[in-house]
Protein backbone atom coordinates (compact mmCIF):
# COMPACT_ATOMS: atom_id res chain seq x y z
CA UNK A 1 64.82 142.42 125.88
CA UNK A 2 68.18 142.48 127.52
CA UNK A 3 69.05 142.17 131.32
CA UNK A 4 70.19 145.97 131.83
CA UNK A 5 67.36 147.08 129.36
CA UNK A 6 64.60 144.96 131.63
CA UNK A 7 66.01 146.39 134.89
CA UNK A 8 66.31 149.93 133.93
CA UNK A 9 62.52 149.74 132.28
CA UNK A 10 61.51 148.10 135.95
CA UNK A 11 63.04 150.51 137.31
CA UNK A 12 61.12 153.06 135.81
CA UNK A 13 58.17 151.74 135.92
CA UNK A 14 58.93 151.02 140.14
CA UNK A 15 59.96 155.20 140.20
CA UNK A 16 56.84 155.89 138.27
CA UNK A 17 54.38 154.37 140.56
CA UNK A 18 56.04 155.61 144.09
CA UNK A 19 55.88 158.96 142.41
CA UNK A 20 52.17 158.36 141.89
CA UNK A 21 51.76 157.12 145.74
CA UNK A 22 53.42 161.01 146.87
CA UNK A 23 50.58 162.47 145.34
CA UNK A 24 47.86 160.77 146.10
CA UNK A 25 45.40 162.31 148.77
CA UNK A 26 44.42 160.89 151.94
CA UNK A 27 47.49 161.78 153.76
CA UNK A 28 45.91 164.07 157.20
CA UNK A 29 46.63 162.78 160.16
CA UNK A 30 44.61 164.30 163.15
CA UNK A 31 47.06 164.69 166.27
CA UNK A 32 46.55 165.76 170.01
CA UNK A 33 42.75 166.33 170.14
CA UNK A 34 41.21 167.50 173.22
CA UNK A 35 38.26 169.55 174.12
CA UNK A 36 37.06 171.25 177.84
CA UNK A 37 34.88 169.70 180.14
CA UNK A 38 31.50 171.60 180.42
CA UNK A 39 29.22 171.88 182.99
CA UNK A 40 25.23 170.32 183.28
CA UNK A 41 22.97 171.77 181.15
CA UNK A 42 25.77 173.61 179.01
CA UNK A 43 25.13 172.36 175.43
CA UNK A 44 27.47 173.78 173.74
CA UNK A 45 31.65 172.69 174.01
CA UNK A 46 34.62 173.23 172.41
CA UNK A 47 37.22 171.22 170.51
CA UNK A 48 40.80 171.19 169.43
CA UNK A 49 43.39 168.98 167.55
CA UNK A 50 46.67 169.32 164.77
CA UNK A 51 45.67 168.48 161.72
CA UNK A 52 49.26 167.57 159.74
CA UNK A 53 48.74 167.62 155.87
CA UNK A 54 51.83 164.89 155.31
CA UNK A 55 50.99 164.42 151.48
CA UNK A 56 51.54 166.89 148.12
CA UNK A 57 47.93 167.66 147.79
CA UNK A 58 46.23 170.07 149.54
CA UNK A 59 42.66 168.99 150.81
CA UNK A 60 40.21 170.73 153.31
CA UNK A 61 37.78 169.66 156.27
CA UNK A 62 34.19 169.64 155.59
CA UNK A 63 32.66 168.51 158.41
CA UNK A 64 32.64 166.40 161.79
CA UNK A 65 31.00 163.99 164.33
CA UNK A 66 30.73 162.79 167.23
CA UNK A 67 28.39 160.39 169.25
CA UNK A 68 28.92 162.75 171.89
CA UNK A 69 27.12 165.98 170.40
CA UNK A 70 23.99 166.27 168.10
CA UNK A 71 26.37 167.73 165.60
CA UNK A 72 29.91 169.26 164.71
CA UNK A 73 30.18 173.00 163.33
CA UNK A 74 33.72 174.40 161.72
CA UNK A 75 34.15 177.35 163.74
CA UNK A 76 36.81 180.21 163.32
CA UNK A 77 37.36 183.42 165.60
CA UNK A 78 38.58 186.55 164.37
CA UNK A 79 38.86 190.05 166.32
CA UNK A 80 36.60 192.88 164.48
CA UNK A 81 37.09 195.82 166.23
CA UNK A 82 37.11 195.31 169.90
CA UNK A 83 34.97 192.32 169.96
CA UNK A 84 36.00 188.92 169.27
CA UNK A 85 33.86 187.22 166.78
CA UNK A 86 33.14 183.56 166.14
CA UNK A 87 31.68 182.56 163.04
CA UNK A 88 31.13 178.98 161.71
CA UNK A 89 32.70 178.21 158.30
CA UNK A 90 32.06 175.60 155.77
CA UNK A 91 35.89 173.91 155.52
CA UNK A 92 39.21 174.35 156.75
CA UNK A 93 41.96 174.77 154.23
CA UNK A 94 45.05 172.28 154.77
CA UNK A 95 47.87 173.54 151.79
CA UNK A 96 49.96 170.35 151.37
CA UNK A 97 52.92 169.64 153.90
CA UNK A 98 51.72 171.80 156.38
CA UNK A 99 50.33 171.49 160.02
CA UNK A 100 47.04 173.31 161.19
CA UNK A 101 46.12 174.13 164.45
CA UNK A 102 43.04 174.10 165.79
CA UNK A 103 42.74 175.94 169.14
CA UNK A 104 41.45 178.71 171.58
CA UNK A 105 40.89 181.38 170.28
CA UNK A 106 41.10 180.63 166.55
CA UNK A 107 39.99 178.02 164.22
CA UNK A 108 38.11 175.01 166.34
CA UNK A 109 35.17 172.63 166.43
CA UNK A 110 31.90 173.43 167.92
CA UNK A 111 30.02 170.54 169.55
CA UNK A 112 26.34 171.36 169.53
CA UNK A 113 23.71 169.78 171.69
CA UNK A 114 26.11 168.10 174.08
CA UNK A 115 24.41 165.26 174.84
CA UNK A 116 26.00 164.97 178.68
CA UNK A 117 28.68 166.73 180.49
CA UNK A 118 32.11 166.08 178.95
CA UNK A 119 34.01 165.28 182.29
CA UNK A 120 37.99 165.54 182.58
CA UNK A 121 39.16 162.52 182.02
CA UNK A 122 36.68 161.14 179.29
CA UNK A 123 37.72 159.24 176.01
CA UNK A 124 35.59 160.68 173.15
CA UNK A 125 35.23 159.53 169.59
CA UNK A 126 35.46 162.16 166.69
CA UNK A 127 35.53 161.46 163.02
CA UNK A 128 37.02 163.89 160.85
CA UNK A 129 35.58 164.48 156.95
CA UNK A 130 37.99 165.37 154.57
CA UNK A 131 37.09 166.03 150.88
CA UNK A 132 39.88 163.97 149.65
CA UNK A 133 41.58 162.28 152.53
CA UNK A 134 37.91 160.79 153.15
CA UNK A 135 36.97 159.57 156.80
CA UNK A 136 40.03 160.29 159.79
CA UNK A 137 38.72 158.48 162.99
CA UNK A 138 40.34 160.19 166.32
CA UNK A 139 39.72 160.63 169.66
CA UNK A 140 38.88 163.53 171.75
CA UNK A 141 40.60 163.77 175.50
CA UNK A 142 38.58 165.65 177.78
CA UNK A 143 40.54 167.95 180.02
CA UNK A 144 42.19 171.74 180.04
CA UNK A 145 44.93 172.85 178.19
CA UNK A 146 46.27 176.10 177.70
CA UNK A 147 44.33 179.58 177.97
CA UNK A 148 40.62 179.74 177.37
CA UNK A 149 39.65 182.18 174.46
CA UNK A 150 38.61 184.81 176.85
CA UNK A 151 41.76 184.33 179.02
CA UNK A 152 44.20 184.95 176.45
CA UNK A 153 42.73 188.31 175.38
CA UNK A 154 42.49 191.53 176.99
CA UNK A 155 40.10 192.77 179.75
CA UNK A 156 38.22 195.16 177.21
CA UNK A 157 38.29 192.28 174.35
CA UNK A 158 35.62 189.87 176.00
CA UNK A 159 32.40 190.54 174.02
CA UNK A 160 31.14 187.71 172.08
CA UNK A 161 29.46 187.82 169.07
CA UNK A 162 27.91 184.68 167.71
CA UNK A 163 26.25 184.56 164.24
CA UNK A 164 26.14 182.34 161.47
């Protein structure tokens, strides 16, 4: 094989396999998660983060956990009517290149059967379950930021309905 014939076939082969790399899954990163401190007693709280989809594949979230809660639900909230209504969904979509935001008032995590307050301040661990990225490992900040649910919508908007 000749010198220019060997470089331009390493070449190829070099293109070949970083082209492979772009589309291989496993490319969420979770960013800015936070969730509200709760009172005693209160066993329910919720959570919040950016989920940024940096690869070429789309993937979706499937599930979460936390030593800090009995379990993590998928949660989205949607207006029917005049009522706001939050239902608890089995994955969250993430098209490739794109950023998701998880936050009051829309798509969020649930953390069921708090297990103690979750005081402002407190360092939390979460990991995320992706169906192709695998395991994400963040953690959640306790503290407030930005409008409550309820806050952000109008007076006659604050029924809740739960189901499942």
């Amino acid at each position: 094989m000749k010198l220019p014939t060997l470089r331009q076939g390493l070449l190829a082969a070099a293109l070949l396999l970083n082209s492979a790399a772009w589309a291989q899954p496993g490319t969420v990163q979770a960013r800015d998660a936070w969730a509200r401190p709760t009172v005693g007693g209160q066993p329910v709280g919720g959570a919040y983060l950016r989920l940024q989809n940096t690869g070429g594949t789309a993937d979706r979230l499937l599930g979460a956990s936390t030593s800090a809660a009995e379990r993590v639900e998928l949660h989205s909230m949607q207006m029917s009517g005049d009522v706001m209504r939050m239902r608890q969904v089995d994955a969250i979509e993430l098209p490739a290149g794109t950023t998701v935001e998880l936050a009051p008032g829309g798509l969020h995590l649930m953390l069921m059967g708090l297990k103690a307050p979750l005081r402002t301040g407190e360092r939390l661990p979460l990991v995320l379950r992706f169906e192709k990225s695998g395991e994400v490992k963040t953690e959640l900040v306790v503290g407030n930021r930005g409008p409550s649910a309820a806050a952000s919508m109008p007076a006659h908007m604050h029924g809740h309905d739960h189901k499942q």
